[in-house]
PDB file of N, CA and C in Angstrom:
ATOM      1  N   UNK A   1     109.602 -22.388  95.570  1.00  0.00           N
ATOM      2  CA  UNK A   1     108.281 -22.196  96.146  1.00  0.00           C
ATOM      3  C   UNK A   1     108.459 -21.731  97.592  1.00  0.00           C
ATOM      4  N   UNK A   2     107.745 -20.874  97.945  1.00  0.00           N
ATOM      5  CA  UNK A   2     108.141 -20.194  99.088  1.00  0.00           C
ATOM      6  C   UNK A   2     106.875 -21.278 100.233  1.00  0.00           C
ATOM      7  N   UNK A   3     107.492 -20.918 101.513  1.00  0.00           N
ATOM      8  CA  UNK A   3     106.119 -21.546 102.090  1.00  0.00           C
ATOM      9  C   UNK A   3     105.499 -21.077 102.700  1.00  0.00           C
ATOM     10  N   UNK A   4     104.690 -19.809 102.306  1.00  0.00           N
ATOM     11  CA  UNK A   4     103.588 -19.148 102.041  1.00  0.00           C
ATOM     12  C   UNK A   4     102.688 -20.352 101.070  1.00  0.00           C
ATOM     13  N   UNK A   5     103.634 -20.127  99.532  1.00  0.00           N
ATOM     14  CA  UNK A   5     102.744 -20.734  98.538  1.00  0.00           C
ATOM     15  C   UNK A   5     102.915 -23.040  98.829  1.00  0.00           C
ATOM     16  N   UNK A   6     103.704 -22.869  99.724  1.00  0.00           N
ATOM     17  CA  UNK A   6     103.330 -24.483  99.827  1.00  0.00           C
ATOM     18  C   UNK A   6     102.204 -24.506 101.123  1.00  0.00           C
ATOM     19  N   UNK A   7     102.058 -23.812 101.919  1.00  0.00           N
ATOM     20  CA  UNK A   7     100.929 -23.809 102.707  1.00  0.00           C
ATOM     21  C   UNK A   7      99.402 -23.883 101.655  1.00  0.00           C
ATOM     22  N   UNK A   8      99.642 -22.548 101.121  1.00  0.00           N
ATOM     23  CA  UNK A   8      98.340 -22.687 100.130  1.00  0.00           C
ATOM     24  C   UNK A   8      97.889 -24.149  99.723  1.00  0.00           C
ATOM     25  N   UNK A   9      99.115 -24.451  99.360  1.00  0.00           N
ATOM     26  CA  UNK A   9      98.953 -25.621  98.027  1.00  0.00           C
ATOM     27  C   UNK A   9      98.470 -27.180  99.283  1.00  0.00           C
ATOM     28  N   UNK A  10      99.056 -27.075 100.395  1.00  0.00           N
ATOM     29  CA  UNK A  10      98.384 -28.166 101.237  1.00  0.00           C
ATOM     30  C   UNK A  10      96.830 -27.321 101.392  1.00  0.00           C
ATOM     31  N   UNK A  11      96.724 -26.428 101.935  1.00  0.00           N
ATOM     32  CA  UNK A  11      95.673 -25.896 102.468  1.00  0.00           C
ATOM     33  C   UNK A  11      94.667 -26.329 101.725  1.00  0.00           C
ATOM     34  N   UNK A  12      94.686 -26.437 100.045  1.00  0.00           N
ATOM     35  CA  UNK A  12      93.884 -26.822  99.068  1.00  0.00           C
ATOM     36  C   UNK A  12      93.501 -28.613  98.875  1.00  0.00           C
ATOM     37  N   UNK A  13      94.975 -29.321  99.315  1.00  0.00           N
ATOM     38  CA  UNK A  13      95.004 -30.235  99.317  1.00  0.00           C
ATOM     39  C   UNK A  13      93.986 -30.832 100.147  1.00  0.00           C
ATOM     40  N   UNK A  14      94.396 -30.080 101.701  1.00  0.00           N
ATOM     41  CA  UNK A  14      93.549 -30.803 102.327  1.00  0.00           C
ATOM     42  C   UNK A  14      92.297 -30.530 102.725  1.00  0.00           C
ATOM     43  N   UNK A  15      91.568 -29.538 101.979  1.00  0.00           N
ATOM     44  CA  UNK A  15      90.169 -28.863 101.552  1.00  0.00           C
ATOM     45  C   UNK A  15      89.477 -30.097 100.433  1.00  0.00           C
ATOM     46  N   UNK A  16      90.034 -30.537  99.752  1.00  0.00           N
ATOM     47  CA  UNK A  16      89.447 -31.663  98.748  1.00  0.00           C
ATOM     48  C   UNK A  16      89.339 -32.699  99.124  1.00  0.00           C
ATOM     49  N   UNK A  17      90.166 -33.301 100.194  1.00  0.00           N
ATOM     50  CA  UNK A  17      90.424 -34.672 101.034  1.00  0.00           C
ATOM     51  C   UNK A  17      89.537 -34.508 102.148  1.00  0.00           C
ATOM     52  N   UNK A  18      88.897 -33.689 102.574  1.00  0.00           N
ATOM     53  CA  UNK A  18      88.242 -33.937 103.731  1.00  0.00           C
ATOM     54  C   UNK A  18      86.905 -33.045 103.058  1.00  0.00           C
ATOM     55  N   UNK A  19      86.777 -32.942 101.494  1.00  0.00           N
ATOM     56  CA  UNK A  19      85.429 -32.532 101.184  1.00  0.00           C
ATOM     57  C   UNK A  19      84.977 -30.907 101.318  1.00  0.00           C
ATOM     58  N   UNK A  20      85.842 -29.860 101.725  1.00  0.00           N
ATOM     59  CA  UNK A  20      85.380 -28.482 102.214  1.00  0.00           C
ATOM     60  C   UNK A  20      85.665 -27.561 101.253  1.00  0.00           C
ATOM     61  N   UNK A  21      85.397 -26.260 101.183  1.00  0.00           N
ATOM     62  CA  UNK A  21      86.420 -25.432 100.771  1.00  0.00           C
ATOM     63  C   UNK A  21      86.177 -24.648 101.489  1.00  0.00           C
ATOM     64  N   UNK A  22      85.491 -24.661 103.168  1.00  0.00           N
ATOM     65  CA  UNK A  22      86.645 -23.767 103.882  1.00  0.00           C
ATOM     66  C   UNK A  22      87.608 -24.180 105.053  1.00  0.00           C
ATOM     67  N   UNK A  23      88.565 -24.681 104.853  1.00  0.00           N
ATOM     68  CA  UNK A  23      89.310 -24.579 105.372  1.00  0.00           C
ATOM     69  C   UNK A  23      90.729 -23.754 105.272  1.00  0.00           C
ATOM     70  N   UNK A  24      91.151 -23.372 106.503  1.00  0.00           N
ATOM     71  CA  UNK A  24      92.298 -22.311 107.039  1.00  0.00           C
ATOM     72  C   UNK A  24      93.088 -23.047 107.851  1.00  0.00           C
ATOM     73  N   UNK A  25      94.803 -23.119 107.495  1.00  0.00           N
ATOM     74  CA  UNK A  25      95.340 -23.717 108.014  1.00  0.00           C
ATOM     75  C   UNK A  25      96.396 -23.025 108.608  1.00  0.00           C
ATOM     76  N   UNK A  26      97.132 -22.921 109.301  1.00  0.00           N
ATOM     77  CA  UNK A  26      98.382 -22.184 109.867  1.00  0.00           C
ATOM     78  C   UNK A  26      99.290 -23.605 110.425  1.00  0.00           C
ATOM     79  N   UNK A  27     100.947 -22.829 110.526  1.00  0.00           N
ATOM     80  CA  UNK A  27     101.752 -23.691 111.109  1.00  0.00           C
ATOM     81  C   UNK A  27     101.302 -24.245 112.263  1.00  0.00           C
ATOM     82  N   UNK A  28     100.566 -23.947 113.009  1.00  0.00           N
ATOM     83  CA  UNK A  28     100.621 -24.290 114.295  1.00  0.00           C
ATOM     84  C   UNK A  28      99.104 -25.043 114.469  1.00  0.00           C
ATOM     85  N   UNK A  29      98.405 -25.432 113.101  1.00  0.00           N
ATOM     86  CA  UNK A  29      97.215 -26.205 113.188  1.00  0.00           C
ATOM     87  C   UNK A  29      97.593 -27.706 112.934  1.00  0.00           C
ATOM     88  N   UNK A  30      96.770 -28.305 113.868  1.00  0.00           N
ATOM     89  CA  UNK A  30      96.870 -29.877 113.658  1.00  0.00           C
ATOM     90  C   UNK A  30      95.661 -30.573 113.250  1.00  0.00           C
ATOM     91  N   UNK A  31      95.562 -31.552 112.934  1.00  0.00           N
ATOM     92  CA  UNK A  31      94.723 -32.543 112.565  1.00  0.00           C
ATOM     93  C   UNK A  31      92.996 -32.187 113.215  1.00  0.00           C
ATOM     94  N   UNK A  32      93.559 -31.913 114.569  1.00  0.00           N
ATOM     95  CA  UNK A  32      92.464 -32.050 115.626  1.00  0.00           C
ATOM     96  C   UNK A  32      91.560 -30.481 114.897  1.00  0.00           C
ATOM     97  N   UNK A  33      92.448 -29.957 114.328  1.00  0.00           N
ATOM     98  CA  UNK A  33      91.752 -28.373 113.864  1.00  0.00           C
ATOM     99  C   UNK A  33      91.132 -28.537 113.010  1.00  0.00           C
ATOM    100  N   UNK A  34      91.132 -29.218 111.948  1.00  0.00           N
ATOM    101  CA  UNK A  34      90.108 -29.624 111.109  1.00  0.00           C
ATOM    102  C   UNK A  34      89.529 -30.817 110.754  1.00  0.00           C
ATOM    103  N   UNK A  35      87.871 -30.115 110.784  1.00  0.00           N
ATOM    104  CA  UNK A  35      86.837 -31.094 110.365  1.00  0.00           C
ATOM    105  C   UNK A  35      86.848 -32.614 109.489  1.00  0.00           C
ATOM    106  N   UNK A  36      87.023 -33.727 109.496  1.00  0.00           N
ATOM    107  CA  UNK A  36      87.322 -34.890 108.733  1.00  0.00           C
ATOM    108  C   UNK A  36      88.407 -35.355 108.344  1.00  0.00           C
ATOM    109  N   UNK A  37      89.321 -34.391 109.320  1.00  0.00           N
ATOM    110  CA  UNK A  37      91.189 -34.764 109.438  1.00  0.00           C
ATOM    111  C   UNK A  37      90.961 -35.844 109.803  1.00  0.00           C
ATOM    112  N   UNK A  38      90.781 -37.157 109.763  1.00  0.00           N
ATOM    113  CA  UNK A  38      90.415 -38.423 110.860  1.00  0.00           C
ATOM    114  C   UNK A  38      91.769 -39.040 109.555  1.00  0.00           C
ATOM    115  N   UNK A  39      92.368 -40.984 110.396  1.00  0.00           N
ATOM    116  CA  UNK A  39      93.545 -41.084 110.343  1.00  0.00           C
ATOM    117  C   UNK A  39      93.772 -41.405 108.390  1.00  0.00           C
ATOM    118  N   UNK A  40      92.320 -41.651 108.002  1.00  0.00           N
ATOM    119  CA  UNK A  40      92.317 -42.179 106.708  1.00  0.00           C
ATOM    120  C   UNK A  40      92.247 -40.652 105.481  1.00  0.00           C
ATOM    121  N   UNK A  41      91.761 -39.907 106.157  1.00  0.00           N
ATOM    122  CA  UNK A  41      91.924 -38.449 105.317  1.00  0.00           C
ATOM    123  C   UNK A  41      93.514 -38.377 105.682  1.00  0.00           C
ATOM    124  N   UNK A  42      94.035 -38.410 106.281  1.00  0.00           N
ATOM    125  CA  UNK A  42      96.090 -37.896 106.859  1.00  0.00           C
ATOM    126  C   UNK A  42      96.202 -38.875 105.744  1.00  0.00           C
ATOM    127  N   UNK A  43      96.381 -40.094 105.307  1.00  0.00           N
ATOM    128  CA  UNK A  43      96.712 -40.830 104.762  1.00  0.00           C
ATOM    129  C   UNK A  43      96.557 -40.637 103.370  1.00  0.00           C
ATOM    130  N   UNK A  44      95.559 -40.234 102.640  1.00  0.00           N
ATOM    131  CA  UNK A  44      94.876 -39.681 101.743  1.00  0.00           C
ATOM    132  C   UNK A  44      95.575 -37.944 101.554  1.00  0.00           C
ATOM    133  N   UNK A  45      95.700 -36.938 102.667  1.00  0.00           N
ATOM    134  CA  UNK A  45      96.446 -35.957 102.358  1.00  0.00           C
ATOM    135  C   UNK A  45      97.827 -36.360 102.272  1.00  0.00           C
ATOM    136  N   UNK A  46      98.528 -37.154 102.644  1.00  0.00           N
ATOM    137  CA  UNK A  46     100.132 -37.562 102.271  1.00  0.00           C
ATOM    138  C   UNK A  46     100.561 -37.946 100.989  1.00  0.00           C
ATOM    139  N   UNK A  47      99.171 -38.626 100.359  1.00  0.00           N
ATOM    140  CA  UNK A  47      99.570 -39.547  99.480  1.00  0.00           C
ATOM    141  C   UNK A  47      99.468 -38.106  98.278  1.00  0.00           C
ATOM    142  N   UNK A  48      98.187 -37.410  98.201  1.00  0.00           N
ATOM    143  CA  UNK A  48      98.237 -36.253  97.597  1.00  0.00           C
ATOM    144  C   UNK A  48      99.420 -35.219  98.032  1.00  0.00           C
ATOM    145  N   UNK A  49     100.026 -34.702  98.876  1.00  0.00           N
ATOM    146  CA  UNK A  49     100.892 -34.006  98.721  1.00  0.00           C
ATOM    147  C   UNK A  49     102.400 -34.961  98.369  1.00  0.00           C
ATOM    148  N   UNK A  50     102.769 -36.337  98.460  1.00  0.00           N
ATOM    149  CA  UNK A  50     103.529 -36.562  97.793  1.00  0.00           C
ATOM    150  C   UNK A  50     103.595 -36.981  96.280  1.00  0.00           C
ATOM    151  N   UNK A  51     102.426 -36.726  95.699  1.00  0.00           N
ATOM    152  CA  UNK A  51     102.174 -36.569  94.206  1.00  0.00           C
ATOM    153  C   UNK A  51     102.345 -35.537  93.764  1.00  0.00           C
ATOM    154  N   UNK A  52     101.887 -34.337  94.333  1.00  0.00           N
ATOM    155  CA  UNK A  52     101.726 -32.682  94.273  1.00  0.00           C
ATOM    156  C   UNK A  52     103.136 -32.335  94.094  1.00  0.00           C
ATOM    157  N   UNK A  53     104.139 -32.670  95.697  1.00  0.00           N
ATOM    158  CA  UNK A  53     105.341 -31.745  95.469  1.00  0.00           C
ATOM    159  C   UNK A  53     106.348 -33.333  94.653  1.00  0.00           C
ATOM    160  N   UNK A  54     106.185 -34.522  94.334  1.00  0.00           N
ATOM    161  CA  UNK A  54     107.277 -34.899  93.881  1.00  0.00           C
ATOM    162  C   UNK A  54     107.732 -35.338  95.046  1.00  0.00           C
ATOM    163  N   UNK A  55     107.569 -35.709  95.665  1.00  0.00           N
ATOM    164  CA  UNK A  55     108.690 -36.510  97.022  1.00  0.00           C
ATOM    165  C   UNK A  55     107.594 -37.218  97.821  1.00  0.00           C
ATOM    166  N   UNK A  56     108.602 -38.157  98.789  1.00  0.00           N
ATOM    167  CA  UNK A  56     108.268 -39.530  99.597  1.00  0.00           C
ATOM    168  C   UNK A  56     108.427 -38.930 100.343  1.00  0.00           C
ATOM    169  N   UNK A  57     107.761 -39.550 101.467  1.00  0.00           N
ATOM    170  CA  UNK A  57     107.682 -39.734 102.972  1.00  0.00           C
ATOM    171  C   UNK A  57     107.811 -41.249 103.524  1.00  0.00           C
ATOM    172  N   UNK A  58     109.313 -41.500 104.371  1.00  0.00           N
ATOM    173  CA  UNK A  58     109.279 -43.106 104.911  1.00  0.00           C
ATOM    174  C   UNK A  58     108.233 -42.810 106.148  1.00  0.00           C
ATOM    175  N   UNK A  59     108.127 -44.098 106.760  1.00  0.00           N
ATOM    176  CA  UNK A  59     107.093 -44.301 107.896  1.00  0.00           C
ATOM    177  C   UNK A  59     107.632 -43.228 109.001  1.00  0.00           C
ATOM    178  N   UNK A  60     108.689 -43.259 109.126  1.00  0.00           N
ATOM    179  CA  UNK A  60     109.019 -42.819 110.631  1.00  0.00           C
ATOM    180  C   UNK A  60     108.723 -41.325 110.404  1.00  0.00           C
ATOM    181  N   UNK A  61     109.227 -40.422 109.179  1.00  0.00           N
ATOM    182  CA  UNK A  61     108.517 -38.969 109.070  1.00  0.00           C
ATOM    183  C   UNK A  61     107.263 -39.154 109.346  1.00  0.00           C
ATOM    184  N   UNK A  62     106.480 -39.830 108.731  1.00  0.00           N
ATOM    185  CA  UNK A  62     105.023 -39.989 108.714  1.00  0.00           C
ATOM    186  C   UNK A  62     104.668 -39.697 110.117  1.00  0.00           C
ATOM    187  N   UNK A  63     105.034 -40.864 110.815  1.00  0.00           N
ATOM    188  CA  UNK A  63     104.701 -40.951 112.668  1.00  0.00           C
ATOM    189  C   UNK A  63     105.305 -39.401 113.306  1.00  0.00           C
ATOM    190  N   UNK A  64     106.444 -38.599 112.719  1.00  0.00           N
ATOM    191  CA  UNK A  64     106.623 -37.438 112.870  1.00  0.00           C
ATOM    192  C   UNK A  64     105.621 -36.049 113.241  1.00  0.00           C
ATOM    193  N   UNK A  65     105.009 -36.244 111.884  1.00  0.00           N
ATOM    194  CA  UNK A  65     104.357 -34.961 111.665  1.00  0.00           C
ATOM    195  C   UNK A  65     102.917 -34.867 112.459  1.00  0.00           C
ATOM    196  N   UNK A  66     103.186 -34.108 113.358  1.00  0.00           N
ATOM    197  CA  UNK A  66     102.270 -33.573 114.491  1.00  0.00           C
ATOM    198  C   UNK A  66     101.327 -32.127 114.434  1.00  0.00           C
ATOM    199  N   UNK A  67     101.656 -31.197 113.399  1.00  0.00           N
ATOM    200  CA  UNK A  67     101.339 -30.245 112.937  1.00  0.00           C
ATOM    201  C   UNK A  67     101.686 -29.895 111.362  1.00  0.00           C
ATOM    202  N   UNK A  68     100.311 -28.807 110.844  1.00  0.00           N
ATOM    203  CA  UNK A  68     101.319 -28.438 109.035  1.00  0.00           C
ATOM    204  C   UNK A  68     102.466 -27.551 109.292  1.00  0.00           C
ATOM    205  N   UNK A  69     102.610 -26.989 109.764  1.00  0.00           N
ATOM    206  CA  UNK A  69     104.241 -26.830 110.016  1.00  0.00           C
ATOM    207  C   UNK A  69     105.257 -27.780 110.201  1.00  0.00           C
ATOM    208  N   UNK A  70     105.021 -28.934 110.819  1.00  0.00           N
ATOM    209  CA  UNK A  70     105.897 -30.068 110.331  1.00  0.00           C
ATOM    210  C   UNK A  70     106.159 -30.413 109.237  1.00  0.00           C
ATOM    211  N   UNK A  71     104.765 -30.456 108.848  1.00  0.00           N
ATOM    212  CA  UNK A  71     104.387 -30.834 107.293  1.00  0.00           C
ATOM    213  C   UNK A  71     105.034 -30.109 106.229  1.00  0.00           C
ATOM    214  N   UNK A  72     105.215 -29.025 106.668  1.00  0.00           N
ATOM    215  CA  UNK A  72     105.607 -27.668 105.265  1.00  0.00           C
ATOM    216  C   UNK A  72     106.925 -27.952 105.509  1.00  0.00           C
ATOM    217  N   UNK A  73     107.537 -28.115 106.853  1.00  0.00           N
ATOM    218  CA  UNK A  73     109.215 -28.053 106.606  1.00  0.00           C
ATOM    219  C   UNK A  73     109.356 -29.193 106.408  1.00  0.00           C
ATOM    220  N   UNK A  74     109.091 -30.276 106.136  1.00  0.00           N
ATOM    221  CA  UNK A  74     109.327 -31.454 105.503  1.00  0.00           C
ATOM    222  C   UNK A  74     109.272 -31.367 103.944  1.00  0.00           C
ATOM    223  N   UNK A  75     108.341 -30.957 103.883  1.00  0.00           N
ATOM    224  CA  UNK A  75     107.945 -30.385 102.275  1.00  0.00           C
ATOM    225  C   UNK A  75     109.404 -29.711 101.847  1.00  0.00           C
ATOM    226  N   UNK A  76     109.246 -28.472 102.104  1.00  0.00           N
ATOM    227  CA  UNK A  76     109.975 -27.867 101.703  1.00  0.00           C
ATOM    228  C   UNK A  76     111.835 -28.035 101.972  1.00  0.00           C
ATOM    229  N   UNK A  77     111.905 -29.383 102.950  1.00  0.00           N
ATOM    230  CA  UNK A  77     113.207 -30.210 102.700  1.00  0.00           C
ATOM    231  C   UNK A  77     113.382 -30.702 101.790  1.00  0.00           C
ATOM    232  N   UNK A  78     112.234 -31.899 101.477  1.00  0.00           N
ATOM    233  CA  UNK A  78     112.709 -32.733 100.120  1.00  0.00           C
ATOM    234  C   UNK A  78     112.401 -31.833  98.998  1.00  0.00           C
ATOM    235  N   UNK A  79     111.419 -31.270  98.738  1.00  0.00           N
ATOM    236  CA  UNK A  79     111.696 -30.400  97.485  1.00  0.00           C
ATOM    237  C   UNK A  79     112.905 -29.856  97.222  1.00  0.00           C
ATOM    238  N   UNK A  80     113.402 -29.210  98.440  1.00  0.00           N
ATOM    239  CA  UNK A  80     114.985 -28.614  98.140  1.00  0.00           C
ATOM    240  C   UNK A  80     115.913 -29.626  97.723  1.00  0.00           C
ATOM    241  N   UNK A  81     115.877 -31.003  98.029  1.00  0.00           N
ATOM    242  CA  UNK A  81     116.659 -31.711  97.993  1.00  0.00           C
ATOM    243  C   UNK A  81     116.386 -32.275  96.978  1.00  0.00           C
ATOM    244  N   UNK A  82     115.302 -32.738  96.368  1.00  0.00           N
ATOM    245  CA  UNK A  82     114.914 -33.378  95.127  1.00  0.00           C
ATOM    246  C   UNK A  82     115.603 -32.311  94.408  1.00  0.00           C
ATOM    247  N   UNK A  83     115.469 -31.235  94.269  1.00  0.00           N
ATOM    248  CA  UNK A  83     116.231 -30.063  93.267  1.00  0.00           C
ATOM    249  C   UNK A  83     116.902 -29.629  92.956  1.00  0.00           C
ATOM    250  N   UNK A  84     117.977 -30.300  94.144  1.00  0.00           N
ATOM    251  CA  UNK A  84     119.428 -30.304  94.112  1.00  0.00           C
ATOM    252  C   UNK A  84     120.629 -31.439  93.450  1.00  0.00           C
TER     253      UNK A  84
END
């Protein structure tokens, strides 16, 4: 999965978790960029994208991710690694 198509696939994620379908996300968008990102939707998008791609997140990634570009190269770590 390239991450083009894992952006999509959060982008969607977190369009259903915070109720929209428009939202637009880029690497360099954070929480603060979209509407009903508040700390219980993040919690709610984690739990859905670690159902989605197949992989965990411990606490301390969690406290990590500051942007979806964090998010996607995290993603797209453990996926690689789950696959390996």
């Amino acid at each position: 999965m390239t991450k083009a198509e894992i952006l999509k696939t959060v982008e969607t994620i977190v369009g259903e978790v915070v109720d929209t379908d428009d939202v637009s996300l880029t690497p360099e968008s954070t929480a603060e960029d979209v509407p009903g990102w508040d700390s219980a939707a993040h919690v709610n998008i984690l739990i859905a994208v670690e159902a989605k791609f197949g992989i965990r997140f411990d606490a301390s990634e969690i406290s990590e991710i500051s942007s979806v570009g964090m998010l996607l190269d995290m993603i797209e770590s453990k996926a690689a690694t789950r696959a390996a």
